[in-house]
N, C-alpha and C. Protein backbone atom coordinates (compact mmCIF):
# COMPACT_ATOMS: atom_id res chain seq x y z
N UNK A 1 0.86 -1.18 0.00
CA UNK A 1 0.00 0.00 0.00
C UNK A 1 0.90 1.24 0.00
N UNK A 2 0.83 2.09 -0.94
CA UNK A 2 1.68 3.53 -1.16
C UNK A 2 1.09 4.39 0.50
N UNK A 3 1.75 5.11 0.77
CA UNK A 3 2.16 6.08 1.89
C UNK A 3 0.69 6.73 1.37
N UNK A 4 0.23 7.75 0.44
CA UNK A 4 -1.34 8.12 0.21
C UNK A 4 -2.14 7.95 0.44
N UNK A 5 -1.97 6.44 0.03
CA UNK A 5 -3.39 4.94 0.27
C UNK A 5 -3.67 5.20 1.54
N UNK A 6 -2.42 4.65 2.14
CA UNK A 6 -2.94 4.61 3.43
C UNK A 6 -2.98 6.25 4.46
N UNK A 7 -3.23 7.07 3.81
CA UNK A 7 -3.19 8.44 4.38
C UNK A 7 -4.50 8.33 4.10
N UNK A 8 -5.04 8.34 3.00
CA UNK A 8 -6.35 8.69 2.49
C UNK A 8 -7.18 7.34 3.79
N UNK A 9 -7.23 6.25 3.89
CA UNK A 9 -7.86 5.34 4.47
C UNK A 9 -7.58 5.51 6.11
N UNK A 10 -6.46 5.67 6.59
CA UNK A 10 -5.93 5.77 8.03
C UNK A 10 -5.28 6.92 8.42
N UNK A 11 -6.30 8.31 7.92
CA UNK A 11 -5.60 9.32 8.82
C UNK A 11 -5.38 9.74 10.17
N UNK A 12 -6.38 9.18 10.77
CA UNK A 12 -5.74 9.27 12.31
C UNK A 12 -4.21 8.34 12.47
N UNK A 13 -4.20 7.53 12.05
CA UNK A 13 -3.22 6.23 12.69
C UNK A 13 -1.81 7.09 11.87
N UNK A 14 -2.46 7.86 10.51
CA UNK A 14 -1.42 7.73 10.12
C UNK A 14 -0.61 9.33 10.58
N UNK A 15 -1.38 10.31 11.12
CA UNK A 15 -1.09 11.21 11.95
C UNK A 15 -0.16 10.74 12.98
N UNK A 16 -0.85 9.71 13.85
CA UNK A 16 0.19 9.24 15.00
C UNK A 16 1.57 8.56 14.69
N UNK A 17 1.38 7.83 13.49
CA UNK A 17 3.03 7.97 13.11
C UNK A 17 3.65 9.08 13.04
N UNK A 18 3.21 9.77 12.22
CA UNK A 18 4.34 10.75 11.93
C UNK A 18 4.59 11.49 13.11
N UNK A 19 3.54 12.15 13.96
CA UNK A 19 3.83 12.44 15.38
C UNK A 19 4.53 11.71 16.56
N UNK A 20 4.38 10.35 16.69
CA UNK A 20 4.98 10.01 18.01
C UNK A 20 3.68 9.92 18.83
N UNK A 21 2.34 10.74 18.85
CA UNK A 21 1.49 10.18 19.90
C UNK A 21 0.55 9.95 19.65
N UNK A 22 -0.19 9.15 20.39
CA UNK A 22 -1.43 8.73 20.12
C UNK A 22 -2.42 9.58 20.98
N UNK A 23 -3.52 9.52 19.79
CA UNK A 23 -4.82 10.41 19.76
C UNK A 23 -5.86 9.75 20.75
N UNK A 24 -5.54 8.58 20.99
CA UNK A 24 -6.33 7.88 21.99
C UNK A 24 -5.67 7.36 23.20
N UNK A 25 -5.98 7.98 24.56
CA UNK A 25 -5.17 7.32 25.76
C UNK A 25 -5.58 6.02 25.80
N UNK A 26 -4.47 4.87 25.73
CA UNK A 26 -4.57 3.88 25.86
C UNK A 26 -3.81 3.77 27.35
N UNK A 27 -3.93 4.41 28.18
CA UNK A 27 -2.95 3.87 29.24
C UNK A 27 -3.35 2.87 30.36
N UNK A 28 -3.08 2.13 31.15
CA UNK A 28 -4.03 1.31 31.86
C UNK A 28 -3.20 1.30 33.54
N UNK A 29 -3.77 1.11 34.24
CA UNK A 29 -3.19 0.89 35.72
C UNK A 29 -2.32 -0.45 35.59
N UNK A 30 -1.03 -0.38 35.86
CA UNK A 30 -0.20 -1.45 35.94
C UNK A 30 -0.52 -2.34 37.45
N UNK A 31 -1.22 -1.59 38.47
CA UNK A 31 -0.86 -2.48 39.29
C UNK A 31 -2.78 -2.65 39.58
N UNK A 32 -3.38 -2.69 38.98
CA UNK A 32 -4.90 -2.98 39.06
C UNK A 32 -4.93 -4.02 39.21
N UNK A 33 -5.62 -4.62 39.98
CA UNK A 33 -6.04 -5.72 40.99
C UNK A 33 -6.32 -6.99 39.87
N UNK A 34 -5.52 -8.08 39.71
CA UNK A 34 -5.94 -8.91 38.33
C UNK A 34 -6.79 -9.95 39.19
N UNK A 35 -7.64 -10.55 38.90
CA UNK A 35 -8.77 -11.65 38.93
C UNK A 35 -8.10 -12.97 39.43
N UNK A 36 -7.63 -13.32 40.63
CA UNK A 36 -6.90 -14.97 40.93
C UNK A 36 -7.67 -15.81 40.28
N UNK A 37 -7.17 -16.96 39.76
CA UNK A 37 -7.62 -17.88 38.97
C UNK A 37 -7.49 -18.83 40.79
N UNK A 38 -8.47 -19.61 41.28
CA UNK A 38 -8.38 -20.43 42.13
C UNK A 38 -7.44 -21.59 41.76
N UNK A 39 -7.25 -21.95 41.00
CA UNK A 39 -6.61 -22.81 40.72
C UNK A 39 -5.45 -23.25 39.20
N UNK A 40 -4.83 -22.01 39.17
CA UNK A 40 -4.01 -21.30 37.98
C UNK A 40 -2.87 -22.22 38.76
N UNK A 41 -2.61 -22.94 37.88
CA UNK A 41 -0.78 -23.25 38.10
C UNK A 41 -1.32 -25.15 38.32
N UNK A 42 -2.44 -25.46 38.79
CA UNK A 42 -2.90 -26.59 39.37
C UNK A 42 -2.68 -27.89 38.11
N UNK A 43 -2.27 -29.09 38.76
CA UNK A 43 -1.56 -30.15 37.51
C UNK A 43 -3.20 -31.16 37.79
N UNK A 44 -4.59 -31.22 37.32
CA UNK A 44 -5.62 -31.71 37.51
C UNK A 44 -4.59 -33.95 37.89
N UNK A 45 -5.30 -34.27 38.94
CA UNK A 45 -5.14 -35.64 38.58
C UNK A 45 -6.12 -36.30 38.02
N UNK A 46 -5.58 -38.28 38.14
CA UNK A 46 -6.89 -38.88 37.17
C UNK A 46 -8.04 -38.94 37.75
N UNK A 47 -8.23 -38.52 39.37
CA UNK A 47 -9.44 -38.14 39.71
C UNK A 47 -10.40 -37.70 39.22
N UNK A 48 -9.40 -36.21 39.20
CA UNK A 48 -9.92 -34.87 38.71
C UNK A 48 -10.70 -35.55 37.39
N UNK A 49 -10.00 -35.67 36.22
CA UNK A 49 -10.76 -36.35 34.94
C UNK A 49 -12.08 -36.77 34.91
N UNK A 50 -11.27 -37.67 35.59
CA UNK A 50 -13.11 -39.04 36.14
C UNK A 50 -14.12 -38.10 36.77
N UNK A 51 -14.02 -37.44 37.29
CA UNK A 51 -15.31 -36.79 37.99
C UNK A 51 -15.79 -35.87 36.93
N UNK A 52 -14.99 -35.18 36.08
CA UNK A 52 -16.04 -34.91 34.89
C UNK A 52 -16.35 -35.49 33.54
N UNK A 53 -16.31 -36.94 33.95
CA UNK A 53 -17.18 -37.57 32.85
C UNK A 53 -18.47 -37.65 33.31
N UNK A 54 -18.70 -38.08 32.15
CA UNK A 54 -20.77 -38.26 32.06
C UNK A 54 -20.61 -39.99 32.12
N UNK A 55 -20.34 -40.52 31.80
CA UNK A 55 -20.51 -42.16 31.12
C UNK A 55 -18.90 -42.77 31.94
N UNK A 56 -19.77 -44.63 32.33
CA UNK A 56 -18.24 -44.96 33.14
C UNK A 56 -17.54 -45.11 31.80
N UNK A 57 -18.06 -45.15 30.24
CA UNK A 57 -17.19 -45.33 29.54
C UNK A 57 -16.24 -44.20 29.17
N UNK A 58 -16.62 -42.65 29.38
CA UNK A 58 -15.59 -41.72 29.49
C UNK A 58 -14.45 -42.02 30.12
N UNK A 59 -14.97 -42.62 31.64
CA UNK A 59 -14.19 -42.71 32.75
C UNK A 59 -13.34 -43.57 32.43
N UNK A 60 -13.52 -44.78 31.71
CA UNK A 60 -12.73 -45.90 31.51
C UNK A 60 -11.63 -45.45 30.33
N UNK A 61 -12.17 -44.57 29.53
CA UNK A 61 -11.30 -44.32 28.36
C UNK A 61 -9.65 -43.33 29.16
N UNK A 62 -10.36 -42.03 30.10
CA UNK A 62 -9.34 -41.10 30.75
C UNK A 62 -8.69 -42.38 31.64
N UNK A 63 -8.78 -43.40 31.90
CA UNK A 63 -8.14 -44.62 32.60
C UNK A 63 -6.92 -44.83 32.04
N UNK A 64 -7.30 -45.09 30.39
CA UNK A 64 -6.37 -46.11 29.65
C UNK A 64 -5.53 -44.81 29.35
N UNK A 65 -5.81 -43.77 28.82
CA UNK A 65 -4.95 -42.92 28.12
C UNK A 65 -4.12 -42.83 29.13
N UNK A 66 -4.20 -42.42 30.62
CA UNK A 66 -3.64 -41.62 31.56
C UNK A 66 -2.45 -43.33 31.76
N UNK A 67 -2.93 -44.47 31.83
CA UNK A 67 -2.27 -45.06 31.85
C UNK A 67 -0.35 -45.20 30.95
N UNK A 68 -1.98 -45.21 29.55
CA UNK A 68 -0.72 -45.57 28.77
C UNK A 68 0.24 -44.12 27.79
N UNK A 69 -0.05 -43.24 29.35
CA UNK A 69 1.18 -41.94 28.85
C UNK A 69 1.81 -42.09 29.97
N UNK A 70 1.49 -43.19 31.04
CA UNK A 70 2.51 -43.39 32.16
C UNK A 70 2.37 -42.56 33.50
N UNK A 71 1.42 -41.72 33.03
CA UNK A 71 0.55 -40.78 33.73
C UNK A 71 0.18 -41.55 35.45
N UNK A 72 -0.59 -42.81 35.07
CA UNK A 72 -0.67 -43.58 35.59
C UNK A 72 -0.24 -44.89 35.52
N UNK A 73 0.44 -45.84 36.90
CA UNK A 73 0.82 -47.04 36.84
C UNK A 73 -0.45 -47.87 36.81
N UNK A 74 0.15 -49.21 36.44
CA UNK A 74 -0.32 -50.39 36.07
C UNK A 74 -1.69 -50.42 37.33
N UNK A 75 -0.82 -50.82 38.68
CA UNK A 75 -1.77 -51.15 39.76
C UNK A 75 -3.14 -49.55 39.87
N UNK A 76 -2.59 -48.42 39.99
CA UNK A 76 -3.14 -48.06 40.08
C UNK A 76 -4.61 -47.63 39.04
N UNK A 77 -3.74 -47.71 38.02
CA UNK A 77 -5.07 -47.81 36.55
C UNK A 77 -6.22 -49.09 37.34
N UNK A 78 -5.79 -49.99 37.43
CA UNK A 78 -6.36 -51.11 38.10
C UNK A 78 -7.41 -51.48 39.04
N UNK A 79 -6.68 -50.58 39.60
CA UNK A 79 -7.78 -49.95 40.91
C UNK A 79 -9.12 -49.12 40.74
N UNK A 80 -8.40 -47.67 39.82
CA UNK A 80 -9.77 -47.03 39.58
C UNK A 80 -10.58 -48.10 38.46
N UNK A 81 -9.82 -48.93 37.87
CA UNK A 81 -11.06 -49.46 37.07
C UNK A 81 -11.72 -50.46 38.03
N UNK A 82 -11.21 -51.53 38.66
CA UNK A 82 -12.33 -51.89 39.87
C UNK A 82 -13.01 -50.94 40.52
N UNK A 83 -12.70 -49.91 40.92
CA UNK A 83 -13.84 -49.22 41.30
C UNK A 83 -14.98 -48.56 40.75
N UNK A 84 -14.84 -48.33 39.30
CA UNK A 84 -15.53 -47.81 38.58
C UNK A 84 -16.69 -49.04 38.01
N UNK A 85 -15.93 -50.04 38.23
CA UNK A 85 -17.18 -51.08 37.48
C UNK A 85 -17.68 -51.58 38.91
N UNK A 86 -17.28 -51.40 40.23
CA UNK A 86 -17.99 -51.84 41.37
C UNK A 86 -18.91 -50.79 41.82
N UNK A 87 -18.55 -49.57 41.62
CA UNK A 87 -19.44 -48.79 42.47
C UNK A 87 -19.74 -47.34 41.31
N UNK A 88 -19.26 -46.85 40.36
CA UNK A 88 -19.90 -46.37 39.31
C UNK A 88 -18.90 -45.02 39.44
N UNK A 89 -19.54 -44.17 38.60
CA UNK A 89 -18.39 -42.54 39.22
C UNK A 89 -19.17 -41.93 40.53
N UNK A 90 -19.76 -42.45 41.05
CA UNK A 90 -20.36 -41.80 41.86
C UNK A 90 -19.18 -42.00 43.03
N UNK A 91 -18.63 -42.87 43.15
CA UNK A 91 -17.46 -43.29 43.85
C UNK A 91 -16.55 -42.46 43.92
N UNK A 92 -16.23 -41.78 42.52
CA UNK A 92 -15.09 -40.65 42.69
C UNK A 92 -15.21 -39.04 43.37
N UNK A 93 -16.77 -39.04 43.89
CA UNK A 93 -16.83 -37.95 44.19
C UNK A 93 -17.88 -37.08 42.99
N UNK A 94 -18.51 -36.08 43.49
CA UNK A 94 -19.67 -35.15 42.99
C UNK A 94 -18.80 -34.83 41.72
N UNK A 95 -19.56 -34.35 40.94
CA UNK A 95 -19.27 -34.35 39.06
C UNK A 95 -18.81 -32.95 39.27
N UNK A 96 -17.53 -32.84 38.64
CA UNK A 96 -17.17 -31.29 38.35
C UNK A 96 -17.62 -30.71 36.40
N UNK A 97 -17.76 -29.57 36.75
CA UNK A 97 -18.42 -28.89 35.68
C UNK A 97 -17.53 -28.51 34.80
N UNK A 98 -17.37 -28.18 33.08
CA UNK A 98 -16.43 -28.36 32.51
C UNK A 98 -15.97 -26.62 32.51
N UNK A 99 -16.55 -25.75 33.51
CA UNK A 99 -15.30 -24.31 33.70
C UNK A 99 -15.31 -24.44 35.46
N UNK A 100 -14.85 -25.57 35.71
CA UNK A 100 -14.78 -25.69 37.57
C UNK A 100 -13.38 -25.01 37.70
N UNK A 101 -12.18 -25.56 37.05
CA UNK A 101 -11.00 -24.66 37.13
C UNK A 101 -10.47 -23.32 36.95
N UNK A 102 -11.94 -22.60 36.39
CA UNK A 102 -11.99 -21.54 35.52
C UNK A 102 -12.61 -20.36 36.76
N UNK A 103 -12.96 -21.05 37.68
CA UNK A 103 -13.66 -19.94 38.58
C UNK A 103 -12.55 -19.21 39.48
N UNK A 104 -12.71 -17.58 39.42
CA UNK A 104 -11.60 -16.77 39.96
C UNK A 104 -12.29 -17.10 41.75
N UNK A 105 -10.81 -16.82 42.10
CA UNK A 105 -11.17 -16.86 43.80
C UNK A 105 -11.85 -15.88 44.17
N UNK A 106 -12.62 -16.39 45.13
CA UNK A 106 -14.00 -15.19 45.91
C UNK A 106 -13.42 -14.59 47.05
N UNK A 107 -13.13 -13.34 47.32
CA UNK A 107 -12.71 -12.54 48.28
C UNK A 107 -14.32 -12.66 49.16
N UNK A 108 -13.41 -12.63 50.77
CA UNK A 108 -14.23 -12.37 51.96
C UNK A 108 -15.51 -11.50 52.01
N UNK A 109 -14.80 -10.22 51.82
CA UNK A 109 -15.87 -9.38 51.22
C UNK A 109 -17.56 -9.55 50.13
N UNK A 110 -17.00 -9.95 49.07
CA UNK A 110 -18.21 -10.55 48.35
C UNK A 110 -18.68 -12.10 49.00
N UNK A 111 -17.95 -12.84 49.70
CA UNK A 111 -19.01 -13.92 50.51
C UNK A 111 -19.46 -13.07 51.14
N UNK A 112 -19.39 -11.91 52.22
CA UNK A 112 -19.57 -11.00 53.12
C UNK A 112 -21.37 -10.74 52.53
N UNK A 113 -21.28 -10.35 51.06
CA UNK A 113 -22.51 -9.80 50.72
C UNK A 113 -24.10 -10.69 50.62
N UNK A 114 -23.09 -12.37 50.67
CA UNK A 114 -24.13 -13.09 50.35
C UNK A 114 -24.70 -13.25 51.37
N UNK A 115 -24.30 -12.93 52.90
CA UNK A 115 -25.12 -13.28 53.75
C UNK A 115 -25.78 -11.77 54.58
């Protein structure tokens, strides 16, 4: 695109080149309070997995993979699968939702409001 083109199409932007500043404050607070992720940095185990499947056959599949990346050993693959065909996922604990890791931590204050 010739230097014109884009004069004729982007004269603001192309003002701020040639000047050095911009026509729009973009500036932002560097130290503004960012949103904790509750669980940012967290390595989920094969628990974790299993409790958000729907079907023991989800559950059985996050079994084998986790197994056979070594993820999980032999005995222990073993185990959750006896338990899964003895007592169902209900065994592993209440079903997590697929943005459970996604929820920012709740300051005192806003529990404060719910009651």
């Amino acid at each position: 695109m010739e230097k014109k083109q884009f004069r004729e199409k982007y004269p603001n932007l192309a003002q701020e080149i040639d000047t050095g500043k911009s026509l729009v404050d973009i500036d932002f607070d560097e130290d503004e309070e960012k949103t904790e992720r509750k669980y940012a940095g967290y390595d989920p185990t094969a628990l974790d997995f299993i409790r958000r499947c729907k079907t023991k056959e989800q559950a059985d599949e996050i079994i084998n993979y986790l197994e056979k990346r070594k993820e999980l050993q032999k005995a222990e693959a073993d185990e959750l699968r006896k338990t899964l065909k003895k007592s169902g996922l209900k065994a592993f604990g209440p079903a997590k939702g697929v943005s459970h890791y996604e929820k920012p931590v709740r300051k005192e204050e806003e529990m404060d409001k719910e009651f």
